[in-house]
N, C-alpha and C. Protein backbone atom coordinates (compact mmCIF):
# COMPACT_ATOMS: atom_id res chain seq x y z
N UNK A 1 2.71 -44.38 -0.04
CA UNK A 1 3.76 -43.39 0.13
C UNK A 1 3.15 -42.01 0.33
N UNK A 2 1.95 -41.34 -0.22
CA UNK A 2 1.81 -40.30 -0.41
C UNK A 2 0.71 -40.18 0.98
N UNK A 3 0.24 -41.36 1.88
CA UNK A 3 -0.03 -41.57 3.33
C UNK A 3 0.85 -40.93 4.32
N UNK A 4 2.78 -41.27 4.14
CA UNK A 4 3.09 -40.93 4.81
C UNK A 4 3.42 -39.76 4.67
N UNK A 5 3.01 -38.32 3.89
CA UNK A 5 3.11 -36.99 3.76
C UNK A 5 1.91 -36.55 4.21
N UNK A 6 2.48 -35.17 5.34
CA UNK A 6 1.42 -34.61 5.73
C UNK A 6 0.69 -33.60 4.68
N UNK A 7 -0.87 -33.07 5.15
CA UNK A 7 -1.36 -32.44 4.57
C UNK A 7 -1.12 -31.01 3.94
N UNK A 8 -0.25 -30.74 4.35
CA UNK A 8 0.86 -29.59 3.99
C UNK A 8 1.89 -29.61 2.68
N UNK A 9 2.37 -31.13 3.15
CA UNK A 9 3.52 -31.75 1.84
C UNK A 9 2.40 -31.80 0.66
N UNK A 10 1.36 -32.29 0.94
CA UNK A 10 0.60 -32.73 0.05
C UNK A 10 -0.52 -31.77 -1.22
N UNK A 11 -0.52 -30.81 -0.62
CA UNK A 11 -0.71 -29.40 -1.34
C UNK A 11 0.48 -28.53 -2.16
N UNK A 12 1.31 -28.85 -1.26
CA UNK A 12 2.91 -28.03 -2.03
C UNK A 12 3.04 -29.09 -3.04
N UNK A 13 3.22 -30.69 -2.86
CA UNK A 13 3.37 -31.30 -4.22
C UNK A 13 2.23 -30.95 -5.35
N UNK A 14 0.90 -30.82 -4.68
CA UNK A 14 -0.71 -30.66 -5.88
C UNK A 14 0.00 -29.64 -6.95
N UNK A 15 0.79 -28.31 -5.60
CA UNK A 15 0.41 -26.95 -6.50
C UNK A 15 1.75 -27.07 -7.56
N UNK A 16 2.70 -28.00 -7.28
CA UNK A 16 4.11 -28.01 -7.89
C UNK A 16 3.65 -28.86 -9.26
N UNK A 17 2.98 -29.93 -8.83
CA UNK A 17 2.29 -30.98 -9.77
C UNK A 17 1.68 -29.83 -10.92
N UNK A 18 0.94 -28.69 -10.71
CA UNK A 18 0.04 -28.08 -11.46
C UNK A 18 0.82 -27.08 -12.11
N UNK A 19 1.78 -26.34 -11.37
CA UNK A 19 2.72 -25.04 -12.25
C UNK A 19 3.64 -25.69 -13.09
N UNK A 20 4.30 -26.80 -12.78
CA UNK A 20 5.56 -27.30 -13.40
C UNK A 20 5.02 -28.31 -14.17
N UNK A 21 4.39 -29.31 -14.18
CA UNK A 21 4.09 -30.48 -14.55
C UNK A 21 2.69 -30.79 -15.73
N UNK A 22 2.97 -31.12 -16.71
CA UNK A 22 1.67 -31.61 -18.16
C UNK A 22 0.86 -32.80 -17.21
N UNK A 23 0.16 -33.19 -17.58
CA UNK A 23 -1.20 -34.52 -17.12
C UNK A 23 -0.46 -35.53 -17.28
N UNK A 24 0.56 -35.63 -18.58
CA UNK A 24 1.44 -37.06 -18.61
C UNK A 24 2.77 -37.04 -17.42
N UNK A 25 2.98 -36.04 -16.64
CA UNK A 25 4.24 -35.67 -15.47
C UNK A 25 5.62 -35.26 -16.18
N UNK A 26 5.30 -34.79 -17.66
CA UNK A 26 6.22 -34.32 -18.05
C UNK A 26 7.06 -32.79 -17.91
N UNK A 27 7.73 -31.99 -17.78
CA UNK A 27 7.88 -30.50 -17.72
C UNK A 27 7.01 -29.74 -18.69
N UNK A 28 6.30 -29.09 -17.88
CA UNK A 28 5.79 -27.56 -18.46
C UNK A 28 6.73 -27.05 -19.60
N UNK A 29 7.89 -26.95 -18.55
CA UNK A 29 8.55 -25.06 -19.57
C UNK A 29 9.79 -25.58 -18.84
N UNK A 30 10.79 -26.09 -19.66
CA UNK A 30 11.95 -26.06 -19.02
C UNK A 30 12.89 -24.46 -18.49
N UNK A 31 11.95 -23.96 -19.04
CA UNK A 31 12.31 -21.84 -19.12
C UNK A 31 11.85 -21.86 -17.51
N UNK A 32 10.25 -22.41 -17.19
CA UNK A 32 9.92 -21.96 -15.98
C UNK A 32 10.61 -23.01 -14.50
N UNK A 33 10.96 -23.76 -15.17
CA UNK A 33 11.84 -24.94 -14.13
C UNK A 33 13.15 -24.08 -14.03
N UNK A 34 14.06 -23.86 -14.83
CA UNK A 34 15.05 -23.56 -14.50
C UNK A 34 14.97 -21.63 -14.28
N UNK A 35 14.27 -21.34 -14.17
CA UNK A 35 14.00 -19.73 -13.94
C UNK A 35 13.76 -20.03 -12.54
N UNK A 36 12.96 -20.42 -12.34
CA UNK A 36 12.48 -20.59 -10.56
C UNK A 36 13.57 -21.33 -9.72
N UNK A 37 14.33 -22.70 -10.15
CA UNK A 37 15.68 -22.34 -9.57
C UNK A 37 16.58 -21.49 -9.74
N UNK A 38 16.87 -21.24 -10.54
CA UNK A 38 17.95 -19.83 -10.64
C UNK A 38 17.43 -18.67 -9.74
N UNK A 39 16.05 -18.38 -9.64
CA UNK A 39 16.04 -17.17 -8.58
C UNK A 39 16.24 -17.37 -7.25
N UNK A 40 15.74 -18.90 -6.93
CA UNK A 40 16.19 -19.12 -5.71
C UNK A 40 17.70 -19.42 -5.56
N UNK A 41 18.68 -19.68 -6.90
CA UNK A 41 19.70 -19.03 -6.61
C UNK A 41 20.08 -17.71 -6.01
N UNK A 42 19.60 -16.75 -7.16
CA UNK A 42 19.62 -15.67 -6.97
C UNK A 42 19.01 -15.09 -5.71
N UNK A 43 18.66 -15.16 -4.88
CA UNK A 43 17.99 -15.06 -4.00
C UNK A 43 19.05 -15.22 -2.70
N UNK A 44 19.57 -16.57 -2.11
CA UNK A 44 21.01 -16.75 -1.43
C UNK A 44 22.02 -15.85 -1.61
N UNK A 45 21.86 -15.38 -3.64
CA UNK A 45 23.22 -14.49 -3.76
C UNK A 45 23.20 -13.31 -3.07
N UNK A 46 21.68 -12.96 -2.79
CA UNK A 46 21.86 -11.40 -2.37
C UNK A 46 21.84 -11.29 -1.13
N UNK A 47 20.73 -12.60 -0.28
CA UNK A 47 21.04 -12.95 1.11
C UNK A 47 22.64 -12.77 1.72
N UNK A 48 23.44 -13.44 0.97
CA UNK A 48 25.12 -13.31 1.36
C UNK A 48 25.31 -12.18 0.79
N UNK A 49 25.00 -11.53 -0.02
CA UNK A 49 25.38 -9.97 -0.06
C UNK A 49 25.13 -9.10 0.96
N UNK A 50 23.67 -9.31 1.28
CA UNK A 50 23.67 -8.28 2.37
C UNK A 50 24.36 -9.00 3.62
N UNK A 51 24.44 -10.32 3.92
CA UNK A 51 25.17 -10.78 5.39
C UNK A 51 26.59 -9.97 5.07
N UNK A 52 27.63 -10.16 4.08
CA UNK A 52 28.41 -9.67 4.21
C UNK A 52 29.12 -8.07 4.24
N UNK A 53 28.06 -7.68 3.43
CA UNK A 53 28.11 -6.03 3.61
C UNK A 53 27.34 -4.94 4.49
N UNK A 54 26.51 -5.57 5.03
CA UNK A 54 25.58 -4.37 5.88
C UNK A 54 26.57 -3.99 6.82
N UNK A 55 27.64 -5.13 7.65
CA UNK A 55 28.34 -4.21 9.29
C UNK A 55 29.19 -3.13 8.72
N UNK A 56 29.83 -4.12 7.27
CA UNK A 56 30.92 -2.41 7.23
C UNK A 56 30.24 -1.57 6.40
N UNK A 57 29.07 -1.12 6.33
CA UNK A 57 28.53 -0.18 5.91
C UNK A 57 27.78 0.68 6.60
N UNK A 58 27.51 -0.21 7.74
CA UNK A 58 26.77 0.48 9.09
C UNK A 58 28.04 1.11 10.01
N UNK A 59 29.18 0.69 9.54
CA UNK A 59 30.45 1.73 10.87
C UNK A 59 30.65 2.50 9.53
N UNK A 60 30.67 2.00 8.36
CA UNK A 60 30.98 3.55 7.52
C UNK A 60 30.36 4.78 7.54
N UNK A 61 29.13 3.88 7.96
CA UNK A 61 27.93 5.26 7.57
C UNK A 61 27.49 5.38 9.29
N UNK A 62 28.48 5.21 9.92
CA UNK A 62 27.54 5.67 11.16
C UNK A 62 27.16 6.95 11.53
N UNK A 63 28.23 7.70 11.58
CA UNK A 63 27.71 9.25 11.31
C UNK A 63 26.63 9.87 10.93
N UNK A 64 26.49 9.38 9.88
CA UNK A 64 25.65 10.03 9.25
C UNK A 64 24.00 10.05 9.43
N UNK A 65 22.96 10.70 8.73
CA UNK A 65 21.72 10.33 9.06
C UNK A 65 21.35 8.80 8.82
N UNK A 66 20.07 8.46 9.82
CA UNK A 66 19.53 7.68 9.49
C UNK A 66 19.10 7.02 8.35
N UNK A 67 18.75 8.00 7.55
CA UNK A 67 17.75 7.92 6.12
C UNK A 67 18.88 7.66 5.14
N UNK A 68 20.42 7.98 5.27
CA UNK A 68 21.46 8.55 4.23
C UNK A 68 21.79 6.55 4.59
N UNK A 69 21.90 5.91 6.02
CA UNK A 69 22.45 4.71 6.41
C UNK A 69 21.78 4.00 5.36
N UNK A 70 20.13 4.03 6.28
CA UNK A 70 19.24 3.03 5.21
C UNK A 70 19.41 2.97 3.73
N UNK A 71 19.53 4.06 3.31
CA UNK A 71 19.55 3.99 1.68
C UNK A 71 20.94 3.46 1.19
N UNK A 72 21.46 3.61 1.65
CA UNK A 72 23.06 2.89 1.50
C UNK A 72 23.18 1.18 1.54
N UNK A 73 22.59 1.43 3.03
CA UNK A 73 22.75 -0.28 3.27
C UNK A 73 21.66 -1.05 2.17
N UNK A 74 20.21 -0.16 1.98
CA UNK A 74 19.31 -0.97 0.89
C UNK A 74 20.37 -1.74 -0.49
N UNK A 75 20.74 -0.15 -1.25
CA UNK A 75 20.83 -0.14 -2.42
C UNK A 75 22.63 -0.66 -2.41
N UNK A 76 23.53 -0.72 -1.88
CA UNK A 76 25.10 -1.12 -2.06
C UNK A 76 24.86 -2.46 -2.24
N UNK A 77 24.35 -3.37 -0.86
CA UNK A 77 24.53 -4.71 -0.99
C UNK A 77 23.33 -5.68 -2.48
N UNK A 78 21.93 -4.80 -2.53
CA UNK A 78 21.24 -4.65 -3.95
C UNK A 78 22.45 -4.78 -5.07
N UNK A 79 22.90 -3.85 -5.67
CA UNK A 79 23.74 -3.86 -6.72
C UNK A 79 25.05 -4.69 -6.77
N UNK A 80 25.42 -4.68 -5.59
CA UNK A 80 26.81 -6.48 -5.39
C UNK A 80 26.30 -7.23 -6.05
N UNK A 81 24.67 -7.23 -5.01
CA UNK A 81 24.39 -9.09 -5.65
C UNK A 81 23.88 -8.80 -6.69
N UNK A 82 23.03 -8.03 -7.59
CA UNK A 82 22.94 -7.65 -9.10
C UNK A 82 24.06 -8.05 -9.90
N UNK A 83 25.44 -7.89 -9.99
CA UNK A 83 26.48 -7.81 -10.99
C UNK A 83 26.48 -9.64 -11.19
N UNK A 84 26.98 -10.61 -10.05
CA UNK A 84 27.45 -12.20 -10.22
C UNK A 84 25.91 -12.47 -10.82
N UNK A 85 24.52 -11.83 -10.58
CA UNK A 85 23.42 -12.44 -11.06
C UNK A 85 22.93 -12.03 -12.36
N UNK A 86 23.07 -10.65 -12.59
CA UNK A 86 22.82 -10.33 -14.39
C UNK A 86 24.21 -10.90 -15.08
N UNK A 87 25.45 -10.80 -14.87
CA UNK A 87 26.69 -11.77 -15.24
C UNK A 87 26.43 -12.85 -15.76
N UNK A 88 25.59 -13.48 -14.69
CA UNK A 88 24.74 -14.87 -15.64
C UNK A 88 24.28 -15.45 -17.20
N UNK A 89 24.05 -14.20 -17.16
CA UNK A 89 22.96 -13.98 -18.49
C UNK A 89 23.79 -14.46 -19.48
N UNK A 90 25.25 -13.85 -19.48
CA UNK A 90 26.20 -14.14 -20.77
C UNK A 90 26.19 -15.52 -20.72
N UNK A 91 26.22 -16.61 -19.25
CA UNK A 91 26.39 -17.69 -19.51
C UNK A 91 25.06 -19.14 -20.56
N UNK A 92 24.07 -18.10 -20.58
CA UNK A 92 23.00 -18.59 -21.28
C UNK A 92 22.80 -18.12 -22.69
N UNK A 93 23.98 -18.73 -23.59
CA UNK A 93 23.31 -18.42 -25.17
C UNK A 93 22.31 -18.33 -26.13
N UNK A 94 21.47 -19.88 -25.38
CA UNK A 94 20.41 -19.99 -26.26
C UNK A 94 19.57 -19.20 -25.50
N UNK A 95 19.29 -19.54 -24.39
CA UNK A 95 18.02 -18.85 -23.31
C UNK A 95 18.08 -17.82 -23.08
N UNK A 96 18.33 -16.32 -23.56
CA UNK A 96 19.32 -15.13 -23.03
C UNK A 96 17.94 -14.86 -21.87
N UNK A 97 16.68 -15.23 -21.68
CA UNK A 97 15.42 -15.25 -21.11
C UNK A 97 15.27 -15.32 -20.06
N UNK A 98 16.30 -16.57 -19.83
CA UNK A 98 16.40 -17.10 -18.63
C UNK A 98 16.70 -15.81 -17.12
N UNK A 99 17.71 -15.11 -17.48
CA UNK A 99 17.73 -14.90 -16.20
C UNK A 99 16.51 -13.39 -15.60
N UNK A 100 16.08 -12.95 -17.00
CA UNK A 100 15.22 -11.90 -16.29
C UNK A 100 13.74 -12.69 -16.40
N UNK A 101 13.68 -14.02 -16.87
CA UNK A 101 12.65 -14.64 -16.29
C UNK A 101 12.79 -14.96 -14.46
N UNK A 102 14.14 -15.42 -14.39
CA UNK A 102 14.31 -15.96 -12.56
C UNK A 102 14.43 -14.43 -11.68
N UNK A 103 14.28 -13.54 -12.29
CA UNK A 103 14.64 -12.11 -11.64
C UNK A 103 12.83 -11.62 -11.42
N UNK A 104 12.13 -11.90 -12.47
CA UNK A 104 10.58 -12.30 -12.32
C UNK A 104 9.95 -12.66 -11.72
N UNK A 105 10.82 -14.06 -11.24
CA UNK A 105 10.25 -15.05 -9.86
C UNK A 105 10.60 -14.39 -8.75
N UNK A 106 11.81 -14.11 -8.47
CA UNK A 106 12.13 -13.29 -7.34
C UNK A 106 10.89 -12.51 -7.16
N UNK A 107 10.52 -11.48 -8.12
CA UNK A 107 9.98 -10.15 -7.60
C UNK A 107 8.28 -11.44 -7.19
N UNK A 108 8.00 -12.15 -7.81
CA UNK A 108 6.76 -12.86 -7.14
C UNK A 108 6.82 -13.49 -6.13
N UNK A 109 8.25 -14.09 -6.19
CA UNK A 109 8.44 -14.47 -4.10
C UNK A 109 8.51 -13.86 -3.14
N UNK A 110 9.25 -12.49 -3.24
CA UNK A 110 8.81 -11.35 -2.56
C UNK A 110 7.99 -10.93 -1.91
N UNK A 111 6.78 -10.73 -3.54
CA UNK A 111 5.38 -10.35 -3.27
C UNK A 111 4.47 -11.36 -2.02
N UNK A 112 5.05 -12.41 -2.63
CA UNK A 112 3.95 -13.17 -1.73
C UNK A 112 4.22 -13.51 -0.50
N UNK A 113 5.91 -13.82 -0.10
CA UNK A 113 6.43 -13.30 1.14
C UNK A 113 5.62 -12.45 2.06
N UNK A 114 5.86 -11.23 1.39
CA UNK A 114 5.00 -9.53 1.73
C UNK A 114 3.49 -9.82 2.61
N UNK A 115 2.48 -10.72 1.65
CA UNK A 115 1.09 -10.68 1.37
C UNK A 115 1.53 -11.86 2.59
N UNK A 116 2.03 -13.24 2.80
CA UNK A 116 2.12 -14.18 3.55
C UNK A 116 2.02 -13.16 4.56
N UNK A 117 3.26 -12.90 5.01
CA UNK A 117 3.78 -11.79 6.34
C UNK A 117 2.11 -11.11 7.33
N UNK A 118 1.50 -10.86 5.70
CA UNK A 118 0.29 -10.31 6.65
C UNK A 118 -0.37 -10.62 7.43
N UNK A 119 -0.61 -11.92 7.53
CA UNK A 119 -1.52 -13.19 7.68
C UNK A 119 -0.80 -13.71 9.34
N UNK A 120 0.52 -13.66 9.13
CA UNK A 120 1.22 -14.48 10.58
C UNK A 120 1.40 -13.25 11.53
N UNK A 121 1.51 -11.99 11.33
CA UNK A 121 1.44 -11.54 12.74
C UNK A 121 0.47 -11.23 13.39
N UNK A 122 0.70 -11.32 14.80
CA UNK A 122 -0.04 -10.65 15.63
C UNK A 122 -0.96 -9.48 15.29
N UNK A 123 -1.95 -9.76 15.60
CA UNK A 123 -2.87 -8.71 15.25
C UNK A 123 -2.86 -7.40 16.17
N UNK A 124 -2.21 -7.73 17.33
CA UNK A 124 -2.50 -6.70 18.13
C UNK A 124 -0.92 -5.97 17.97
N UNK A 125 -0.05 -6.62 17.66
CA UNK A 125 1.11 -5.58 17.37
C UNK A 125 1.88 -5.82 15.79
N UNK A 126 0.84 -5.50 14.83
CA UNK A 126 0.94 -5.73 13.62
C UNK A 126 1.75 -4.75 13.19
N UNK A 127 1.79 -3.60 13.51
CA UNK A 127 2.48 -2.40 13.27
C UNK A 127 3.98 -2.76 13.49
N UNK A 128 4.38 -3.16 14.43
CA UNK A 128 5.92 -3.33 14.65
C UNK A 128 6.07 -4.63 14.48
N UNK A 129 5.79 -5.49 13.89
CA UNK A 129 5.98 -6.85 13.55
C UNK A 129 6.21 -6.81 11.89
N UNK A 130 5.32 -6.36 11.06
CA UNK A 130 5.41 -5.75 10.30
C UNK A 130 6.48 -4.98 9.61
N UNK A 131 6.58 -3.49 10.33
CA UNK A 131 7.57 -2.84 9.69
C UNK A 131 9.03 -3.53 9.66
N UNK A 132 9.24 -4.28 11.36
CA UNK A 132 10.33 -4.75 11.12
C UNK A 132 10.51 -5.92 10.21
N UNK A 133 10.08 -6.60 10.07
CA UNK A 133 9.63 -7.48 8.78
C UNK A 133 9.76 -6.76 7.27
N UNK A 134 9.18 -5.51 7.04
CA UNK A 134 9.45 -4.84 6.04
C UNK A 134 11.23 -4.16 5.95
N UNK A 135 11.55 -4.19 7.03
CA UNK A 135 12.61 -3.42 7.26
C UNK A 135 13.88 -4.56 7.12
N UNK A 136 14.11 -5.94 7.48
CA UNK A 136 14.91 -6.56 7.64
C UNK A 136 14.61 -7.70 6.04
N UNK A 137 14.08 -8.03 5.80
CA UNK A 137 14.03 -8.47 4.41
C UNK A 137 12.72 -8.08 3.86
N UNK A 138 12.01 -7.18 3.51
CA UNK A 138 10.67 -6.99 2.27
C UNK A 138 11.60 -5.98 1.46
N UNK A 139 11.74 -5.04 2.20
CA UNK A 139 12.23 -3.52 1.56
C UNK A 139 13.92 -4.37 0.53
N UNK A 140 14.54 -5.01 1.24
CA UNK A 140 15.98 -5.41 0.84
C UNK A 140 15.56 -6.43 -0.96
N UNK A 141 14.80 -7.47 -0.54
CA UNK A 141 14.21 -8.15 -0.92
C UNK A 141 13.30 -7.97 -1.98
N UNK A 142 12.47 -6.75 -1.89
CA UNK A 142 11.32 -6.20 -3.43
C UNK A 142 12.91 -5.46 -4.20
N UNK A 143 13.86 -4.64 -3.57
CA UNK A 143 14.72 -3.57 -3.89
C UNK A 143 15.30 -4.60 -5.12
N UNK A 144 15.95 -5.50 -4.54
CA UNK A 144 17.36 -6.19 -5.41
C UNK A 144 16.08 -7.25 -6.36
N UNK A 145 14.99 -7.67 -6.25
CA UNK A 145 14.44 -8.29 -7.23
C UNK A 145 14.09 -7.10 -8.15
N UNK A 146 13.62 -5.91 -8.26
CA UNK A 146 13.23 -4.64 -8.67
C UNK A 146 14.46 -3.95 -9.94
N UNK A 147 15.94 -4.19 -8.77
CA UNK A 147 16.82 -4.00 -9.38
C UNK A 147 17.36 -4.67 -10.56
N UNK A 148 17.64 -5.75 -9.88
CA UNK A 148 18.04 -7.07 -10.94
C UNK A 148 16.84 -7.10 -12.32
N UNK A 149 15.42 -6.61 -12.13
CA UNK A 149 14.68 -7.06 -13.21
C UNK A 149 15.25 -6.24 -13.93
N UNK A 150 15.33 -4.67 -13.67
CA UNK A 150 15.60 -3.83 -14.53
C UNK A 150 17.04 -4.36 -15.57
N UNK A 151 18.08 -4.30 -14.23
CA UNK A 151 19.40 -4.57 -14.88
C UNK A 151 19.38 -5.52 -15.98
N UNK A 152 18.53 -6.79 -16.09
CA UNK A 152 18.82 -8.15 -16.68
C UNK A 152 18.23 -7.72 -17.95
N UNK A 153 16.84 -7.02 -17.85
CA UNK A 153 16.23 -6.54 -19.19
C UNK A 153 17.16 -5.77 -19.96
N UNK A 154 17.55 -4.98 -19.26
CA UNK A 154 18.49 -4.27 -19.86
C UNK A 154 20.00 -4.97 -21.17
N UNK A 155 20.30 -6.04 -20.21
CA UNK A 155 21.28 -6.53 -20.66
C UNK A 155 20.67 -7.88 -22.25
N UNK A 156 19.33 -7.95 -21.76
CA UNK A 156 18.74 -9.09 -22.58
C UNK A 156 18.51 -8.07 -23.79
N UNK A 157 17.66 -7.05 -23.44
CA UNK A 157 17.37 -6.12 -24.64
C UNK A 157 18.88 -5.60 -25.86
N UNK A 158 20.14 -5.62 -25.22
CA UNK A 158 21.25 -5.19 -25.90
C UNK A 158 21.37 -6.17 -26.32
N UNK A 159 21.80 -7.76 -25.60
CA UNK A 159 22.71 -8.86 -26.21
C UNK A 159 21.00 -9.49 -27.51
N UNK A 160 19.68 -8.99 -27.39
CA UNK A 160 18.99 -9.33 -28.71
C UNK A 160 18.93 -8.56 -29.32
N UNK A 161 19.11 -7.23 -29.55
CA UNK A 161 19.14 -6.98 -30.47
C UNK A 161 21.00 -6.52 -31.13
N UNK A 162 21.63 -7.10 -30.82
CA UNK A 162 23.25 -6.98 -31.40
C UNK A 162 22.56 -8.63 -32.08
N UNK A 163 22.41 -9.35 -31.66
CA UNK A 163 22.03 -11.25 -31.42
C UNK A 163 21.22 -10.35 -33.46
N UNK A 164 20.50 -9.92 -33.42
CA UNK A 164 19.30 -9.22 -34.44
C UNK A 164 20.44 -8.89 -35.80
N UNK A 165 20.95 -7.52 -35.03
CA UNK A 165 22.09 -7.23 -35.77
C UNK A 165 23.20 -8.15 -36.94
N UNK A 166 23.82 -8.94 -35.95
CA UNK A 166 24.60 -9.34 -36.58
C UNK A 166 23.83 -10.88 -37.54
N UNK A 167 22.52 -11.11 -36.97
CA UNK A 167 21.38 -11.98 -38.11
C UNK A 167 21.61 -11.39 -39.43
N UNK A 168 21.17 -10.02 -39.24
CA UNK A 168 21.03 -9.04 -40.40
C UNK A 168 22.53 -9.00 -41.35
N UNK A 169 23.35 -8.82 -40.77
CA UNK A 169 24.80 -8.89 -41.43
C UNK A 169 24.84 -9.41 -42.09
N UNK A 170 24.55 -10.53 -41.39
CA UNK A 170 25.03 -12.43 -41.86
C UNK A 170 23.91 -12.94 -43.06
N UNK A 171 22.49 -12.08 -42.93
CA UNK A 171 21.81 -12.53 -44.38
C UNK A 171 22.01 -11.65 -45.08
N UNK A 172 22.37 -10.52 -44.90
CA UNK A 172 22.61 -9.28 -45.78
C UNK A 172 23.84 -9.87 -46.81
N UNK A 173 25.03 -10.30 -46.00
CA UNK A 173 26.03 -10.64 -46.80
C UNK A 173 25.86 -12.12 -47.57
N UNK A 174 25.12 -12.90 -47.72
CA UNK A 174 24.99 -13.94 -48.08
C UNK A 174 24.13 -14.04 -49.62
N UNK A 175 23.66 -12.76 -49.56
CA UNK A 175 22.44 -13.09 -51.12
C UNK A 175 23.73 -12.41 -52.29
N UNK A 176 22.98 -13.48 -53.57
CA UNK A 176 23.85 -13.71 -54.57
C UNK A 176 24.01 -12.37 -54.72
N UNK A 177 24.93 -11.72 -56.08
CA UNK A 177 24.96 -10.77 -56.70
C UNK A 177 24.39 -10.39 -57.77
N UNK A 178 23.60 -9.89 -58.21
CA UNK A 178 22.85 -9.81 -59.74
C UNK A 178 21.15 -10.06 -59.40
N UNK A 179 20.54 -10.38 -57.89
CA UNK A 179 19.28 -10.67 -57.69
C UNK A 179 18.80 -12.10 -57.55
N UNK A 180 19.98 -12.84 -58.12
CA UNK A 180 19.29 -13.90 -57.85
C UNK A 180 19.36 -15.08 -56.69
């Protein structure tokens, strides 16, 4: 079976075999299995964020400068897909980890996106192969993983330490009266 996969398949399974997988083929880190799908959730979410918001933001903002468009179109469809993806977080009680771990992965798929990118263009018109490459998903793409890390920490750092808080309540109110 592993004959009929090319030498390509056969490295992506080695390196999947090695991040995800113990010597017996059991899971690593069910944290890092389900973090790395969830970003590639997360990842589609913001893809359809920006498909659906960049045109009417480009006739809203047509007027205006160039620099005023770009920063608009970066950061609006960024923060859409931020809200349904830090939102998440509430849905994970035990793991509150989970999602600014998959917001983690993002910013490393990105990166290596970025670093890949370097490698496939043209050498002789690297400059405009490139920027537009930086311009149509790197810049969109580092922005909303960048964003989302912040946002999710944010939200993990409040819901542990209230999570802390109300620990404290709950043993505070529980010890006998008199010391013992």
């Amino acid at each position: 079976m592993a004959k009929d996969r090319s030498a390509f398949q056969q490295k992506i399974d080695r390196i999947c075999r090695v991040v995800f997988l113990t010597e017996e083929g059991k899971p690593k880190s069910t944290l890092l299995i389900y973090s790395f799908s969830l970003s590639l959730l997360f990842i589609v979410v913001f893809l359809v964020s920006y498909w659906l918001l960049l045109e009417p933001l480009e006739m809203a903002f047509a007027s205006r400068a160039v620099w005023v468009r770009n920063i608009v179109e970066y950061t609006v469809p960024a923060i859409v897909g931020c809200i349904p993806c830090v939102g998440l977080s509430f849905a994970f009680k035990e793991k509150m980890n989970m999602v600014p771990a998959a917001f983690a992965w993002m910013c490393g798929i990105a990166l290596i996106a970025l670093v890949t990118m370097v490698f496939m263009v043209d050498p002789a018109d690297r400059a405009m192969e490139y920027g537009l490459f930086l311009a149509i998903a790197g810049v969109p793409m580092v922005l909303s993983a960048v964003m989302g890390t912040v946002a999710s920490q944010v939200v993990y750092r409040l819901r542990r330490r209230a999570l802390e808080e109300r620990l404290e309540k709950f043993a505070s109110g529980r010890r006998p009266v008199g010391g013992k």
